[in-house]
N, C-alpha and C. Protein backbone atom coordinates (compact mmCIF):
# COMPACT_ATOMS: atom_id res chain seq x y z
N UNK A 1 9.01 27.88 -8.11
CA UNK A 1 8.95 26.43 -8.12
C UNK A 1 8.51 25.94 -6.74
N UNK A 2 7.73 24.81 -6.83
CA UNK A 2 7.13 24.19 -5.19
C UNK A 2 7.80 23.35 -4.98
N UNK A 3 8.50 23.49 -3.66
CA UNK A 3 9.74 21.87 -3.42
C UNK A 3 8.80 20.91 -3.00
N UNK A 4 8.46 19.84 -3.26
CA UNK A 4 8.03 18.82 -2.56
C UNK A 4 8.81 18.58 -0.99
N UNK A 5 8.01 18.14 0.31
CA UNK A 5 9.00 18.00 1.27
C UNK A 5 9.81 16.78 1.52
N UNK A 6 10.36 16.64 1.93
CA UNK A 6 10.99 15.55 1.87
C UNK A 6 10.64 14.30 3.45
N UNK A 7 10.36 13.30 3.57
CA UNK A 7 9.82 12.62 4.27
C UNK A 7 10.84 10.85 4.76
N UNK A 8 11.56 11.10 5.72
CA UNK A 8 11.93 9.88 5.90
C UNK A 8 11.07 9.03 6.81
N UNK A 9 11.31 7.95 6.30
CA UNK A 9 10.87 6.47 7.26
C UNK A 9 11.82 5.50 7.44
N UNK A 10 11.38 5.30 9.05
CA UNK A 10 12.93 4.70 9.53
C UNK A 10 12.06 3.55 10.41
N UNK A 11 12.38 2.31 10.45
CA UNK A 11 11.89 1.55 11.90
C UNK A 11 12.47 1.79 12.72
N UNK A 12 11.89 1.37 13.91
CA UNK A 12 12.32 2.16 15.53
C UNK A 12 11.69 1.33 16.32
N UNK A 13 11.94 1.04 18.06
CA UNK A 13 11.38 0.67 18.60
C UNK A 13 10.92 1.41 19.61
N UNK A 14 9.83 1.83 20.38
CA UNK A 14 9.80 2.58 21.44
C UNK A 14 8.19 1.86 22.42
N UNK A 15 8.79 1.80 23.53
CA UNK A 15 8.78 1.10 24.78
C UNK A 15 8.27 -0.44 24.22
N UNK A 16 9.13 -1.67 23.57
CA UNK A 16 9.31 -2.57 23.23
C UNK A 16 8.05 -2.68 22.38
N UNK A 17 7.87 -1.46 21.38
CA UNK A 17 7.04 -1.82 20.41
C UNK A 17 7.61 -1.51 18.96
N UNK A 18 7.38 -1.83 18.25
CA UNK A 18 7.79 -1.75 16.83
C UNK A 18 6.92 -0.13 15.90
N UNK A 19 8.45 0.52 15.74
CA UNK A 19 7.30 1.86 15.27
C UNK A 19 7.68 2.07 13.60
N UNK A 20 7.23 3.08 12.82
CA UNK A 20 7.69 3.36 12.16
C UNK A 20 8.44 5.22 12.34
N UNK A 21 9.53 5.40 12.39
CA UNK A 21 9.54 6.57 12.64
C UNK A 21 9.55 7.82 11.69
N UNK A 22 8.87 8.56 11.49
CA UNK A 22 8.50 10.05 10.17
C UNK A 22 9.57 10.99 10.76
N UNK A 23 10.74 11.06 9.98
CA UNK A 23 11.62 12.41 10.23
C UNK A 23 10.71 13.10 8.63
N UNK A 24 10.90 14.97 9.34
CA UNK A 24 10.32 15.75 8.28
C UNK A 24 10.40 16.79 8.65
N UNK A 25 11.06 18.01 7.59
CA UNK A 25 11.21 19.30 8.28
C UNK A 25 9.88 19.85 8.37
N UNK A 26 10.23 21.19 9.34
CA UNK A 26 8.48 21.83 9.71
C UNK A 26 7.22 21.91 8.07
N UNK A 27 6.21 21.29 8.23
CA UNK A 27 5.68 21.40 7.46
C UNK A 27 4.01 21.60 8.57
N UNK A 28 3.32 22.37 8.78
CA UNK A 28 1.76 22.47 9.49
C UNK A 28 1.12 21.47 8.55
N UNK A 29 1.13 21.42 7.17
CA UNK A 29 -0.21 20.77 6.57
C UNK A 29 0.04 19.51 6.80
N UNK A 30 1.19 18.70 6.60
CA UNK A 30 1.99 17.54 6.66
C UNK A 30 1.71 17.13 8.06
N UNK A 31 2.01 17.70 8.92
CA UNK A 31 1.78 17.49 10.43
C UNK A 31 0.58 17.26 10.75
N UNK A 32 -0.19 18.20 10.35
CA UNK A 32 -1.70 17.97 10.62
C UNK A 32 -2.72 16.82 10.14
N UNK A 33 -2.22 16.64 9.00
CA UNK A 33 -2.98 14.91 8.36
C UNK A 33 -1.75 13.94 9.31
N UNK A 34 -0.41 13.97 9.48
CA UNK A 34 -0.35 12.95 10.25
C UNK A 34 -0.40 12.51 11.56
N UNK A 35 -1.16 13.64 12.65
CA UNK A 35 -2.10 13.83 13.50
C UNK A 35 -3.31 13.11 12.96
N UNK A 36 -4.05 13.49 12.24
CA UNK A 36 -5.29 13.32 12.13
C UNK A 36 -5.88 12.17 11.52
N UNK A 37 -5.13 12.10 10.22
CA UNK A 37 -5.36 10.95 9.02
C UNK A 37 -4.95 9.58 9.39
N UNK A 38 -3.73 9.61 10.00
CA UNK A 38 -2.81 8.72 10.36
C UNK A 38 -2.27 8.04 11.79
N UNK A 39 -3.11 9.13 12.23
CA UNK A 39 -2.88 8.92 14.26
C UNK A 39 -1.89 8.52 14.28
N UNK A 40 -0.48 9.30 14.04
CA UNK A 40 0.34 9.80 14.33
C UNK A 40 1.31 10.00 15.71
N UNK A 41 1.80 9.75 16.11
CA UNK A 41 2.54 10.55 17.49
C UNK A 41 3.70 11.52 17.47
N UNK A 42 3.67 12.47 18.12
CA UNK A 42 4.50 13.29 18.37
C UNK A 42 5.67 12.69 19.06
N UNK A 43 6.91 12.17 19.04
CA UNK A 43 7.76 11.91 20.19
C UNK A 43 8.66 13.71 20.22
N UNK A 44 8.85 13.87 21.53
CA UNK A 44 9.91 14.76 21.39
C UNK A 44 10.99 14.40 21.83
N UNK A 45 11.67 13.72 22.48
CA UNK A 45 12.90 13.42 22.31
C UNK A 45 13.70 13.08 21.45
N UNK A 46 12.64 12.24 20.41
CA UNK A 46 13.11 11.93 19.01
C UNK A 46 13.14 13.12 18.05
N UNK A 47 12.86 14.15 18.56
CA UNK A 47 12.52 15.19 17.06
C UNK A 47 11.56 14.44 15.73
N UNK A 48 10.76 13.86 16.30
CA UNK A 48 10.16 12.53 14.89
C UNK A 48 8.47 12.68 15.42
N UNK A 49 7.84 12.29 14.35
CA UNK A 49 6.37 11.53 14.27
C UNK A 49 6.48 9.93 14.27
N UNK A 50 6.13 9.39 14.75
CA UNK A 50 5.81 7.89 14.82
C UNK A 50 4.68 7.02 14.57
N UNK A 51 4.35 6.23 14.10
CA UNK A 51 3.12 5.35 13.88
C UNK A 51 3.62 3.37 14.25
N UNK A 52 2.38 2.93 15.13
CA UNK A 52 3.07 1.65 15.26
C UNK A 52 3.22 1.10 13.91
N UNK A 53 3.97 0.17 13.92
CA UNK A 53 4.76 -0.78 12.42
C UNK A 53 2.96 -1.58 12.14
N UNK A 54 2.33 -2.21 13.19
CA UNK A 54 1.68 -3.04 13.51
C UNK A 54 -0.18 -1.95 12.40
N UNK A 55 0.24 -0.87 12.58
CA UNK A 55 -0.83 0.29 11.91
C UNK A 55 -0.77 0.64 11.04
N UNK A 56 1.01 0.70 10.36
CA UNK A 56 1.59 1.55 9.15
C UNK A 56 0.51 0.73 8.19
N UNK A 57 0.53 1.98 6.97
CA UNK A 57 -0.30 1.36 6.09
C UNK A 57 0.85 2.04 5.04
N UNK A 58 2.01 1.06 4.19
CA UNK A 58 2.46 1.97 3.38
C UNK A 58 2.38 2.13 2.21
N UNK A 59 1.26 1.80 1.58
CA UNK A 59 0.25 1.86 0.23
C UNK A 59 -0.03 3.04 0.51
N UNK A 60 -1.20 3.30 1.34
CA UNK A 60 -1.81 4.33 2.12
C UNK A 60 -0.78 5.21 2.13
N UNK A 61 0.15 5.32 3.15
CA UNK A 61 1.07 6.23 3.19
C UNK A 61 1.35 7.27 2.41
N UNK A 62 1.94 6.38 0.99
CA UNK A 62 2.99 6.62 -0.37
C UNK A 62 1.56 7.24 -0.84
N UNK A 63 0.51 6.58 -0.98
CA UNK A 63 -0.55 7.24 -1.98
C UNK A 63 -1.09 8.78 -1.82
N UNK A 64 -1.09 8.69 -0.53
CA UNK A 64 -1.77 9.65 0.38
C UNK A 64 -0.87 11.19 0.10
N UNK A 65 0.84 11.21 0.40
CA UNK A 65 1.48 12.15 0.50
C UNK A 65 2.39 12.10 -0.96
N UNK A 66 2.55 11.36 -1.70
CA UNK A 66 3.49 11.82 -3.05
C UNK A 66 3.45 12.34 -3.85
N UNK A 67 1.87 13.42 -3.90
CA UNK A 67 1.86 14.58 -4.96
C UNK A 67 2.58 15.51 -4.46
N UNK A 68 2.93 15.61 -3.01
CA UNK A 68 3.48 17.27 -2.59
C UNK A 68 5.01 16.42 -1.60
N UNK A 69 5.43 15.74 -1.62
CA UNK A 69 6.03 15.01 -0.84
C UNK A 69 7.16 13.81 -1.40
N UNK A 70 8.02 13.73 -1.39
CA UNK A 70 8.84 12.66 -1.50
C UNK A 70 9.38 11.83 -0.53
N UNK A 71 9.04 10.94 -0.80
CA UNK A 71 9.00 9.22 0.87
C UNK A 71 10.43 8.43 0.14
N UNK A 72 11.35 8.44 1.47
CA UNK A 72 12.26 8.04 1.41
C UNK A 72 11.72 6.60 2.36
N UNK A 73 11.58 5.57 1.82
CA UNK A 73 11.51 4.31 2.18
C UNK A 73 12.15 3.05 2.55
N UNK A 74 13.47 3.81 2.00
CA UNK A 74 14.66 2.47 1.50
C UNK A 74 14.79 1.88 2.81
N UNK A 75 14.93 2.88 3.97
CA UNK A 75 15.34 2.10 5.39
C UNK A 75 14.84 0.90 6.01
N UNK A 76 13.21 0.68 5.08
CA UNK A 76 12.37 -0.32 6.10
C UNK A 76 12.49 -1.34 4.92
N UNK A 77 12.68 -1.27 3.77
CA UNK A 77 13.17 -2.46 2.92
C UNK A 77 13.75 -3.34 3.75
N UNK A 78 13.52 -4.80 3.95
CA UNK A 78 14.04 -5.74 4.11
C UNK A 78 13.77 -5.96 5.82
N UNK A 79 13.72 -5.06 6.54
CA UNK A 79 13.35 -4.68 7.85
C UNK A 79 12.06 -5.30 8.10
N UNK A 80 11.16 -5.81 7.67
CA UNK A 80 10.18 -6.49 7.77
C UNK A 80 8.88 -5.54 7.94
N UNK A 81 8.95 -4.28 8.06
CA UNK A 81 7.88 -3.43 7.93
C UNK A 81 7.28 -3.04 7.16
N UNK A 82 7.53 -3.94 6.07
CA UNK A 82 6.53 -3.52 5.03
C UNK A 82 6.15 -5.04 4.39
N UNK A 83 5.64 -5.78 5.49
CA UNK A 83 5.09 -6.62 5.31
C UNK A 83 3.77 -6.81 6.13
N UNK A 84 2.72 -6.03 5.64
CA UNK A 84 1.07 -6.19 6.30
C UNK A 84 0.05 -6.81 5.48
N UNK A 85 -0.75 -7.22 5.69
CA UNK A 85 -2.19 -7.94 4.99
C UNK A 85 -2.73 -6.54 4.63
N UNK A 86 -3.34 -5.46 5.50
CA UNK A 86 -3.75 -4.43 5.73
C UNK A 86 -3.13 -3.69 4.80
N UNK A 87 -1.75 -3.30 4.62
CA UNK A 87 -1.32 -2.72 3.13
C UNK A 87 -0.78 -3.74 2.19
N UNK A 88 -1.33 -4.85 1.87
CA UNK A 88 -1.29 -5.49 0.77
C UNK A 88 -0.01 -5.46 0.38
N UNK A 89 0.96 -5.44 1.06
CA UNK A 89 2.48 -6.11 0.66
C UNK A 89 2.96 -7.22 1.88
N UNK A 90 3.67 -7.68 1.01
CA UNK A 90 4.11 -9.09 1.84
C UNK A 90 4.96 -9.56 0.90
N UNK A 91 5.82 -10.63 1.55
CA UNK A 91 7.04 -10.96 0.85
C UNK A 91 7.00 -11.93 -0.28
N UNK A 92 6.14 -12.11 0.11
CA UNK A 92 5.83 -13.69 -1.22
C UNK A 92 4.67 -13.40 -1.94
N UNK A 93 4.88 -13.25 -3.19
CA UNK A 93 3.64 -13.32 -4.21
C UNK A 93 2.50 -14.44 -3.71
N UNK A 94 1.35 -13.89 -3.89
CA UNK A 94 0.17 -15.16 -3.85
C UNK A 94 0.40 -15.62 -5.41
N UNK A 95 -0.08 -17.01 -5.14
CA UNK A 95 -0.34 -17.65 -6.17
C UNK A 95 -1.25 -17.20 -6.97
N UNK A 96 -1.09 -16.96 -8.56
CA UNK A 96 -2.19 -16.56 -9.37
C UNK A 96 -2.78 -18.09 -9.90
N UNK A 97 -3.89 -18.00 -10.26
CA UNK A 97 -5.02 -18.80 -10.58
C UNK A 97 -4.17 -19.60 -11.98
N UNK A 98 -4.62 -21.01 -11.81
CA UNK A 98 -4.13 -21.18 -13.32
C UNK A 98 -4.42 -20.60 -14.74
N UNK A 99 -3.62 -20.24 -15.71
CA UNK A 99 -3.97 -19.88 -16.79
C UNK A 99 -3.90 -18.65 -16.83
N UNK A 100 -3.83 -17.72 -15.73
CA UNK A 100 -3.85 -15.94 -15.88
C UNK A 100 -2.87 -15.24 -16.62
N UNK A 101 -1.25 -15.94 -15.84
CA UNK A 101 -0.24 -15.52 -16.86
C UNK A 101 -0.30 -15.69 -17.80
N UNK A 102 -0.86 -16.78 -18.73
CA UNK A 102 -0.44 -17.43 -20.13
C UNK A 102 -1.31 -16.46 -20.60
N UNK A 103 -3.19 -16.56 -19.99
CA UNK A 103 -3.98 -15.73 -20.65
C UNK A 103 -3.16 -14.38 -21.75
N UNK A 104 -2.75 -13.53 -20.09
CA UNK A 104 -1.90 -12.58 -20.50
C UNK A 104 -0.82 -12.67 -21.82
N UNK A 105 -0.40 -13.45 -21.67
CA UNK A 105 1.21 -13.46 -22.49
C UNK A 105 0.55 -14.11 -23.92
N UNK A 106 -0.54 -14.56 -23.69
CA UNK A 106 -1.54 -15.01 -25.36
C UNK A 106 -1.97 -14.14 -26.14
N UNK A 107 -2.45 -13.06 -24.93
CA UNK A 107 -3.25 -11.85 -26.00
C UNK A 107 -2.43 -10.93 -25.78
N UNK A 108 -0.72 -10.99 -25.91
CA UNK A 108 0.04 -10.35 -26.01
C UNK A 108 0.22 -8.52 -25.38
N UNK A 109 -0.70 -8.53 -24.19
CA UNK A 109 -0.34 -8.11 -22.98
C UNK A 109 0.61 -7.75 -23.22
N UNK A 110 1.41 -5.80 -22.81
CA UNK A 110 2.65 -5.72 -22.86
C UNK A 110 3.03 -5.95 -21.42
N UNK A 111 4.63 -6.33 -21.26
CA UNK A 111 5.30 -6.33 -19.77
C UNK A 111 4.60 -5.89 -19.03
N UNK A 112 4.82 -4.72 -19.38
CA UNK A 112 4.50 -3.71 -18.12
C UNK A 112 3.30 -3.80 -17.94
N UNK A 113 2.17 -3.96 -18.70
CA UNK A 113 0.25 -4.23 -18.62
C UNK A 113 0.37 -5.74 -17.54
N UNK A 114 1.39 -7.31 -17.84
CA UNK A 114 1.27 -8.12 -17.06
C UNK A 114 1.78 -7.83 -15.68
N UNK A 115 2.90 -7.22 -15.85
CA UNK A 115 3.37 -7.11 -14.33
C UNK A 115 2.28 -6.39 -13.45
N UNK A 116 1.86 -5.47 -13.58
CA UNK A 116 0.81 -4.66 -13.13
C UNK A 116 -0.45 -5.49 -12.73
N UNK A 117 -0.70 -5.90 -13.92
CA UNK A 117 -2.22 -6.95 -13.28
C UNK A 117 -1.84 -8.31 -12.97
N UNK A 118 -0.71 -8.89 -12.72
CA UNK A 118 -0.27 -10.46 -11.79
C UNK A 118 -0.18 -9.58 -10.46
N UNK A 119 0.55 -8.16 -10.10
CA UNK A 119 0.49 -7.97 -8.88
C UNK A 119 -0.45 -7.59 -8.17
N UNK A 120 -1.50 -6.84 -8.90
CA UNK A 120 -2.89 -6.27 -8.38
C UNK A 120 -3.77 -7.56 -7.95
N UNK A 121 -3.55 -8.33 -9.46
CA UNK A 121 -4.66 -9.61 -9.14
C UNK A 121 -3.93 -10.54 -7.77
N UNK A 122 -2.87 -10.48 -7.55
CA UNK A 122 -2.15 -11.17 -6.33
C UNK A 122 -2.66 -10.92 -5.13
N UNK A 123 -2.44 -9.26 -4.96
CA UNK A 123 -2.98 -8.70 -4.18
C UNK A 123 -4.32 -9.24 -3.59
N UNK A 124 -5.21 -9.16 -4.45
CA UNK A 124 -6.85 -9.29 -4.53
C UNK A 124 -7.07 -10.76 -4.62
N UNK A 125 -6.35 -11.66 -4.80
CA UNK A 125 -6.20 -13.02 -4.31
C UNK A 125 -5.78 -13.09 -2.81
N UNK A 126 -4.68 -12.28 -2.44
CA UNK A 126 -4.17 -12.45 -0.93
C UNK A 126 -4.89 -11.94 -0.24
N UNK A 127 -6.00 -11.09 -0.64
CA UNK A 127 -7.36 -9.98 0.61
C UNK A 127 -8.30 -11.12 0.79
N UNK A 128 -8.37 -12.31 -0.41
CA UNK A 128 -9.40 -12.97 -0.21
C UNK A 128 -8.67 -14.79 0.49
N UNK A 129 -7.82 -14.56 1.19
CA UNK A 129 -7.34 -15.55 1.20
C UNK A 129 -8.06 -16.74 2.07
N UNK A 130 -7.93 -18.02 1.51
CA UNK A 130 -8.86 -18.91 1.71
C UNK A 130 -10.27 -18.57 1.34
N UNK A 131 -10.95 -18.29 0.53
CA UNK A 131 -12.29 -18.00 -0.14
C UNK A 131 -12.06 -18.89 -1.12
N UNK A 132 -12.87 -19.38 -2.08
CA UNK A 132 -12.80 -19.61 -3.57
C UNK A 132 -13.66 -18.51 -4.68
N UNK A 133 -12.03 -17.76 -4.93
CA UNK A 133 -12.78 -16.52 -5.67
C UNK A 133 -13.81 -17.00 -6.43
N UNK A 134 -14.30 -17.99 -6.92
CA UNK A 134 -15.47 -18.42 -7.80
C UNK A 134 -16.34 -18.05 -7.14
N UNK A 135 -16.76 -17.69 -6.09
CA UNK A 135 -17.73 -18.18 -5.08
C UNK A 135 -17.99 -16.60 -4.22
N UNK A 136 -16.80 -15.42 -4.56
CA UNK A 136 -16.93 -13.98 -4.73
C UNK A 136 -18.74 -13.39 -5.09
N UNK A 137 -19.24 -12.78 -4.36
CA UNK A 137 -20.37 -12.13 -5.35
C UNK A 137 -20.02 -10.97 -5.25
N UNK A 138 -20.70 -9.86 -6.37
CA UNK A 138 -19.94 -8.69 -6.91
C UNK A 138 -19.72 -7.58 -5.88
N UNK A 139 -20.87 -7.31 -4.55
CA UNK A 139 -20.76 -6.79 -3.20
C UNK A 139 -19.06 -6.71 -2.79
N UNK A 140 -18.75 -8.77 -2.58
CA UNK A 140 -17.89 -8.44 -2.40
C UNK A 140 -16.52 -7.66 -2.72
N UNK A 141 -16.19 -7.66 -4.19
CA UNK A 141 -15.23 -7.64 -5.16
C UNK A 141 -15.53 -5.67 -4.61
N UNK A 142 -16.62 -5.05 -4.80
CA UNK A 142 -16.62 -3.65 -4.42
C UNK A 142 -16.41 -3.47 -3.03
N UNK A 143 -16.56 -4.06 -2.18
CA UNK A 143 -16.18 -3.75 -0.83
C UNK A 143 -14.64 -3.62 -1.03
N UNK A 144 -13.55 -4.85 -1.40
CA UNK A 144 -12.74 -4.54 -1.57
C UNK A 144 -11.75 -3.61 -2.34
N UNK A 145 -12.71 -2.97 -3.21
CA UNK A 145 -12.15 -1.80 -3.73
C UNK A 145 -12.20 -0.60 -3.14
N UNK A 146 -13.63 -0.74 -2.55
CA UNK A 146 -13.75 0.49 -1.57
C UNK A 146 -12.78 0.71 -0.57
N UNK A 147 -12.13 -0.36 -0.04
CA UNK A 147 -11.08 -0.78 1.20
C UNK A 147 -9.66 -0.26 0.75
N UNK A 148 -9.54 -0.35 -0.74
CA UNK A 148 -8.31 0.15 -1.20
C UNK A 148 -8.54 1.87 -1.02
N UNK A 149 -9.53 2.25 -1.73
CA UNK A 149 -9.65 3.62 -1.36
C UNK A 149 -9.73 4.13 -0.27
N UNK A 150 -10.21 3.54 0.53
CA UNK A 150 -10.40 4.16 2.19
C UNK A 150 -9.33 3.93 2.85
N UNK A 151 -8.84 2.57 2.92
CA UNK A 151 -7.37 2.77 3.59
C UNK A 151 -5.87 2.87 3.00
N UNK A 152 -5.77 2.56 1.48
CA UNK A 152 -4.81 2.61 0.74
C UNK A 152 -4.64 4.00 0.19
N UNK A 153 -5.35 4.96 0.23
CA UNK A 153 -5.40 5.54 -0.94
C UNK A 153 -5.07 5.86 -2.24
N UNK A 154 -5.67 4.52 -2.93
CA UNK A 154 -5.25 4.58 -4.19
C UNK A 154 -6.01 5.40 -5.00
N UNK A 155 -4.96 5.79 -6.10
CA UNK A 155 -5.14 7.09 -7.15
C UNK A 155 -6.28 6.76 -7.86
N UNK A 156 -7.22 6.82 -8.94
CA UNK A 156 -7.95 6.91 -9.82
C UNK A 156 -7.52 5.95 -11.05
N UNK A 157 -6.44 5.96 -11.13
CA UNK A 157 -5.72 4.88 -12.12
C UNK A 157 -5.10 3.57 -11.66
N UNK A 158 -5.00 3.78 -10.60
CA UNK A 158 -4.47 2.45 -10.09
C UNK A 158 -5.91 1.73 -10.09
N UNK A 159 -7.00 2.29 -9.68
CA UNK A 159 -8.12 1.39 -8.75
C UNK A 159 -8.56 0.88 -10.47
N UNK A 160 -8.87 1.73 -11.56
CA UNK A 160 -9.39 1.09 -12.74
C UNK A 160 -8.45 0.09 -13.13
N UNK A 161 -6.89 0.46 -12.83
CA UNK A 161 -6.14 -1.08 -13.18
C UNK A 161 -6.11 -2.44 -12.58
N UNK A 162 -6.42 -2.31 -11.03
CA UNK A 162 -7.16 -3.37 -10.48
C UNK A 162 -8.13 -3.87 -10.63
N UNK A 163 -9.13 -2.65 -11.14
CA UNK A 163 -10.33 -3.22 -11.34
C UNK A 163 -10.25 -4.38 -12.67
N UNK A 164 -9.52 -3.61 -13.56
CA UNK A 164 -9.22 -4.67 -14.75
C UNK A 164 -8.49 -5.82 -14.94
N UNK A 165 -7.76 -5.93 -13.61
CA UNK A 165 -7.01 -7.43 -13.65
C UNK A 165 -8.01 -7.69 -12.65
N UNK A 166 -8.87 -7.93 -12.09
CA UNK A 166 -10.09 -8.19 -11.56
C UNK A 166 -10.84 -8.94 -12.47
N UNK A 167 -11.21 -7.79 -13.48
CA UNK A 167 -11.85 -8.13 -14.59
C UNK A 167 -11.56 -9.50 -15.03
N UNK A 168 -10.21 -9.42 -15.59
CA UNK A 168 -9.46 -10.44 -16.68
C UNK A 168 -9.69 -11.51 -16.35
N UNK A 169 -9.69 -11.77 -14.95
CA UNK A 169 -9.60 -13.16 -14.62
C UNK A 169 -11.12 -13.67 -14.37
N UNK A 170 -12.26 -12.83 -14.31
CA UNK A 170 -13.71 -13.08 -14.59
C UNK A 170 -14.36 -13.20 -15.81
């Protein structure tokens, strides 16, 4: 059997900056993307990897390491570090467009299909904030998908489910 490793994230401050701190037992492959992928820091006094709060990407993060890896996250809940533009979480829903929910809840959309595309389409309302998505041309709408893949790394199924609450509302 393959253990997944196990991965904490903790906020931290170090020399009056806001970090996120990576506790994780010895792993080379793990270490090496978060050197490389993630520009990373070594602290040694901490026994830890670090990334500024101000860089964390934890879309990216979670997407990147949870096939071989389990991310213990709970610590930065509420801690304010997981609130970036850059990883598309933040504390307050954007406003969806009029009519999207109802759309949804008309053509009887299950739960779980609306919840999924009010938060994606939120998302993709909050990347474009202050624009009038009407006024989007299709360049743009792919740049921002490309942006999810390059810095989020989102899976193959997530990006077609965005793409489709994308869709819905076009």
């Amino acid at each position: 059997m393959n253990r997944r490793t196990y991965i904490k994230l903790l906020p931290h401050e170090i020399n009056n900056r806001q970090v996120i701190r990576i506790l994780l037992g010895p792993n080379q492959k793990i270490e090496n993307e978060l050197r490389t992928i993630f520009n990373a820091t070594w602290k040694e006094d901490l026994n830890c990897w670090y990334i500024p709060a101000d860089q964390f990407n934890p879309f990216g993060f979670y997407n990147f390491f949870r096939d071989y890896a389990f991310i213990d996250y709970s610590a930065l809940k509420g801690s304010g570090s997981l609130s970036s533009k850059n990883g598309s979480v933040r504390s307050s829903v954007q406003e969806l467009p009029s009519g999207y929910l109802e759309t949804l809840r008309r053509k009887r959309y299950s739960d779980n299909t609306i919840r999924v595309y009010c938060r994606y389409f939120s998302d993709f309302h909050f990347h474009f904030s202050g624009k009038d998505l009407s006024q989007l041309d299709p360049g743009q709408i792919h740049d921002y998908i490309l942006f999810l893949i390059g810095k989020n790394f989102i899976s193959i199924s997530q990006q077609n489910q965005r793409i489709n609450a994308i869709k819905f509302y076009y």
